[in-house]
N, C-alpha and C. Protein backbone atom coordinates (compact mmCIF):
# COMPACT_ATOMS: atom_id res chain seq x y z
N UNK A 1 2.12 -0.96 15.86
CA UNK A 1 1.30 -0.07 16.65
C UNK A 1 1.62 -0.33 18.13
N UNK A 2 1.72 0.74 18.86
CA UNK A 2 2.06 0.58 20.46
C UNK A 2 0.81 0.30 21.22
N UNK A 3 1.28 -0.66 21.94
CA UNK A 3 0.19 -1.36 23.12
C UNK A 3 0.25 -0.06 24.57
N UNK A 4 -1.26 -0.58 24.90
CA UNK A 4 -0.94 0.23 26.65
C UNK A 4 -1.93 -0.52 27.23
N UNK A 5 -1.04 -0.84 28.69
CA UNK A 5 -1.89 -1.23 29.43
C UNK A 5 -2.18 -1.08 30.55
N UNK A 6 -3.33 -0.95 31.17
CA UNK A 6 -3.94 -0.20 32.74
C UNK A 6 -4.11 -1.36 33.32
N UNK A 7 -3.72 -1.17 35.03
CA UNK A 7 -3.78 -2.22 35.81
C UNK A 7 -4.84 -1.22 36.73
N UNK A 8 -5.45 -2.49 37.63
CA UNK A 8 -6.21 -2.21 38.82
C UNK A 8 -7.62 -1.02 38.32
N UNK A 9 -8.15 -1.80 37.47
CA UNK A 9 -9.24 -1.00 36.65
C UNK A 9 -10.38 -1.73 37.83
N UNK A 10 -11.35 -0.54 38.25
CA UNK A 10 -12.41 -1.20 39.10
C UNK A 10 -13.55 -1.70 38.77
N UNK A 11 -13.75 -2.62 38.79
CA UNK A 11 -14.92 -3.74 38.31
C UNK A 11 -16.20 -3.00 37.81
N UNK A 12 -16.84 -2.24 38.66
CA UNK A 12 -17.80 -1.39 37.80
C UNK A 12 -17.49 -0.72 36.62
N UNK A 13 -16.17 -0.03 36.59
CA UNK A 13 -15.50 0.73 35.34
C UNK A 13 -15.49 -0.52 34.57
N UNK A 14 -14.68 -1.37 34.31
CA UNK A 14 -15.06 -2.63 33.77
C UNK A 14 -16.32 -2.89 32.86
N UNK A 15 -17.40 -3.01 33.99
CA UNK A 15 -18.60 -3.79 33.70
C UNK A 15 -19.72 -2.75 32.64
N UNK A 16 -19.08 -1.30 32.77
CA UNK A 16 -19.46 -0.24 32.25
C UNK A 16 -19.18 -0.28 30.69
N UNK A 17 -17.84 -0.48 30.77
CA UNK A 17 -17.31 -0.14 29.44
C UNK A 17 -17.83 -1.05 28.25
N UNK A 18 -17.77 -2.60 29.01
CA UNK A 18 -18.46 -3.80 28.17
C UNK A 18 -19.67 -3.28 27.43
N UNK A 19 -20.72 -2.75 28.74
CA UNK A 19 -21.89 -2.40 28.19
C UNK A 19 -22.10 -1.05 26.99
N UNK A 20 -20.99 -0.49 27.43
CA UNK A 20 -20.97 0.50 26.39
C UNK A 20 -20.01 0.25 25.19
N UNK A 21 -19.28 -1.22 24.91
CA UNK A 21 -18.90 -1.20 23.98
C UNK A 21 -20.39 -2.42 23.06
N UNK A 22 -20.81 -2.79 24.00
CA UNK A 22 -21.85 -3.73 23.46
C UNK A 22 -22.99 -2.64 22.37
N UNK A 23 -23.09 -1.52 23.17
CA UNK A 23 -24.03 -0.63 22.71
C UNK A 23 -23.61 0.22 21.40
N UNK A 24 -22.49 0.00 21.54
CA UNK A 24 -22.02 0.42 20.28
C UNK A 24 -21.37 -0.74 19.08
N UNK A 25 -21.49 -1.81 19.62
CA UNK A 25 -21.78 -2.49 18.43
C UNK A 25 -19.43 -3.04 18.49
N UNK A 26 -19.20 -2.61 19.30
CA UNK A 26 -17.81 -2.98 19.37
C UNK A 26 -17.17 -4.00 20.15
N UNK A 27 -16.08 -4.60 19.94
CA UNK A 27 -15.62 -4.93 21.30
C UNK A 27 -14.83 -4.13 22.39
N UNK A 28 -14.92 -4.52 23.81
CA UNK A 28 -14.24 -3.88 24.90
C UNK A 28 -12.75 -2.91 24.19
N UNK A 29 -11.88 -3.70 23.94
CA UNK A 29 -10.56 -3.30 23.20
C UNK A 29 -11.06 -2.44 22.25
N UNK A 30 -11.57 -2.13 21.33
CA UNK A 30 -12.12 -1.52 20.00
C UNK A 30 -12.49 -0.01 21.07
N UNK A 31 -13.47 -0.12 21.85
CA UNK A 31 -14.52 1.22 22.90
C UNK A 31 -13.29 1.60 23.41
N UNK A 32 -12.31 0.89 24.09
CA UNK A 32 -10.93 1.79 24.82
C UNK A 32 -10.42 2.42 23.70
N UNK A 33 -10.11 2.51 22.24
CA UNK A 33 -9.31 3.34 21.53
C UNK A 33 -10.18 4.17 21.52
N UNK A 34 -11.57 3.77 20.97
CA UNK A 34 -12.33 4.80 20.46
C UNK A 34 -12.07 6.15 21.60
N UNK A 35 -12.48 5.67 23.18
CA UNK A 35 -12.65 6.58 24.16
C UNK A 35 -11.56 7.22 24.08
N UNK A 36 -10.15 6.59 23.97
CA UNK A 36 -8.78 7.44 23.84
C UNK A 36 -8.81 8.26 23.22
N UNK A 37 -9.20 7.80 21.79
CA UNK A 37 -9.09 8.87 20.29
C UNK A 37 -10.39 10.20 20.85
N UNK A 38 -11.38 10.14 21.17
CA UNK A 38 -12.08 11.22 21.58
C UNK A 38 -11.67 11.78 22.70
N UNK A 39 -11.30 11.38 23.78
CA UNK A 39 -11.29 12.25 24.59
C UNK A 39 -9.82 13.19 24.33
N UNK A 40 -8.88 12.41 23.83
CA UNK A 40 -7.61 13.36 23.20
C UNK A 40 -7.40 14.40 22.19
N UNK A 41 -8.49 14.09 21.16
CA UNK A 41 -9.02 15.29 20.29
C UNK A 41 -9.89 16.00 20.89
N UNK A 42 -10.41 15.77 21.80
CA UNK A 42 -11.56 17.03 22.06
C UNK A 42 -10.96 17.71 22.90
N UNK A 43 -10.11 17.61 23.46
CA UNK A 43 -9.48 19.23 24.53
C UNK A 43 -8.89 19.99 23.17
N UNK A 44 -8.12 19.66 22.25
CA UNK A 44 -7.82 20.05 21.01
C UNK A 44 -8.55 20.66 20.62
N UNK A 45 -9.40 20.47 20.70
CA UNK A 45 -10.66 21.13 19.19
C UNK A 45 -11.47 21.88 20.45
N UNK A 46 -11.62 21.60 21.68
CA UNK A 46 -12.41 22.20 22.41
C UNK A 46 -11.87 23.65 22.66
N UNK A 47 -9.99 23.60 22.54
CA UNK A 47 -9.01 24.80 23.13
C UNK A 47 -9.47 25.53 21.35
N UNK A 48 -8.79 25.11 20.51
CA UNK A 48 -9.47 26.01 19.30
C UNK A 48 -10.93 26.67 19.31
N UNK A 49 -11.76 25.96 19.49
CA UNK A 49 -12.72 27.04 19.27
C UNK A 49 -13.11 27.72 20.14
N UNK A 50 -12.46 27.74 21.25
CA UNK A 50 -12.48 28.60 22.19
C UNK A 50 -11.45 29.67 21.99
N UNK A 51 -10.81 29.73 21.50
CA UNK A 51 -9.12 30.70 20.57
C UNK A 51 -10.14 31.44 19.95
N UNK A 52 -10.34 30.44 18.65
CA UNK A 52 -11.12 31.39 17.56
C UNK A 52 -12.59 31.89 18.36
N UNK A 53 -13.19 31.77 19.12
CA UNK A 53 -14.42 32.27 19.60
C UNK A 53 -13.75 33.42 20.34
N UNK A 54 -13.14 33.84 20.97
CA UNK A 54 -12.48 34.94 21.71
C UNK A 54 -12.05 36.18 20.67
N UNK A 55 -11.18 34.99 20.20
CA UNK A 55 -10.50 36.29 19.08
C UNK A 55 -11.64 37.04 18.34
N UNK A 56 -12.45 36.38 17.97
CA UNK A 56 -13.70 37.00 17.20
C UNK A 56 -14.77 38.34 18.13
N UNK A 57 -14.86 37.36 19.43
CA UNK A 57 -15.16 38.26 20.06
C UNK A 57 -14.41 39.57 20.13
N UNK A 58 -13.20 39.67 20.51
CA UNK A 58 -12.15 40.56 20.67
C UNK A 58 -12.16 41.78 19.38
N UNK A 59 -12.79 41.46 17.83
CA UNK A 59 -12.53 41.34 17.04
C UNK A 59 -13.89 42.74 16.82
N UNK A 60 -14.94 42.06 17.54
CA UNK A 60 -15.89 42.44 17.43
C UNK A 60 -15.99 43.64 17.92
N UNK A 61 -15.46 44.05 19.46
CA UNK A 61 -15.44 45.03 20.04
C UNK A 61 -14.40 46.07 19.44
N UNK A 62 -13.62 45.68 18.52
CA UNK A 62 -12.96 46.65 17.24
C UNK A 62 -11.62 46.44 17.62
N UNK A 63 -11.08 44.97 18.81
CA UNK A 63 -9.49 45.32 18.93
C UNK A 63 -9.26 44.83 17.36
N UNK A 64 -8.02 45.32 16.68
CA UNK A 64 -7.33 44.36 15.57
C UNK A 64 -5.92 43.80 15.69
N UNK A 65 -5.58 43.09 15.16
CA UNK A 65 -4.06 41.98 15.13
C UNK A 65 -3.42 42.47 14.28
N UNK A 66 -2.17 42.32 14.57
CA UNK A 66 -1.05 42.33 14.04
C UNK A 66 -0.54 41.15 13.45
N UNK A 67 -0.19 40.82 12.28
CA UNK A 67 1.28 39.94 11.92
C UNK A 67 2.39 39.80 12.29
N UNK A 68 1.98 38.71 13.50
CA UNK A 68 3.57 38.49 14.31
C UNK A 68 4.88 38.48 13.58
N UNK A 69 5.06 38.14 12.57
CA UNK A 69 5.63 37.80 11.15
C UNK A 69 6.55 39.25 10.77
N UNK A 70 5.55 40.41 10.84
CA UNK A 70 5.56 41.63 10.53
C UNK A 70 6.26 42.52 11.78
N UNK A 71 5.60 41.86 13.01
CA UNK A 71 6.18 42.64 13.97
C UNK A 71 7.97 42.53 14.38
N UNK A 72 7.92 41.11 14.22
CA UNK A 72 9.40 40.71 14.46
C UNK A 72 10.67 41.72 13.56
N UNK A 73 9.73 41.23 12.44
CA UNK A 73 10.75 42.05 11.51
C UNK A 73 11.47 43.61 11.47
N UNK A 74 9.88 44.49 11.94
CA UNK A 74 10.31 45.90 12.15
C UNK A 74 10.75 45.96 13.36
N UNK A 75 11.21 45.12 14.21
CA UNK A 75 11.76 45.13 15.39
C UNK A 75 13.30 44.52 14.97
N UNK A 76 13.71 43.63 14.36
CA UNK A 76 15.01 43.37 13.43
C UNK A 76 15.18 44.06 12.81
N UNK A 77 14.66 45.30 12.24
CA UNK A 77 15.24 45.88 11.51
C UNK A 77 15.86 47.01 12.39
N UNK A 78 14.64 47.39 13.46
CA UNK A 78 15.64 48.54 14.11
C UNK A 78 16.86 48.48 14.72
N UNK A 79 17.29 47.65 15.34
CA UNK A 79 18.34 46.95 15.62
C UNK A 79 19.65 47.45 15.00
């Protein structure tokens, strides 16, 4: 498994994280993945349901989609 490591972390950020890994029952090292692993999935999952919430919207007001799949093709074919 790959290591990473941050220099010049400021003492309050520090003294923060302890307390919030204490509160969760972890150690310091353990709360830094956790915080990694969430904050890297949630722009992920935050950009999806914001996709699918649009499209639906979009969906709603009666635009409909095409099969990109479909479009390519009758466009290769005219060719």
């Amino acid at each position: 498994m790959a290591q990473l490591l941050v220099r010049d972390i400021p003492e309050d950020v520090v003294a923060a994280l302890k307390r919030r890994a204490k509160r969760h029952g972890r150690s310091a090292e353990a709360e830094h993945r956790e915080i990694l692993r969430q904050a890297l999935s949630s722009g992920r999952d935050d950009f999806l349901n914001a996709a699918f919430r649009f499209r639906r919207e979009l969906e709603e007001e009666g635009r409909r989609f095409s099969d990109s799949a479909t479009i390519i093709r009758e466009e290769r074919d005219r060719r």
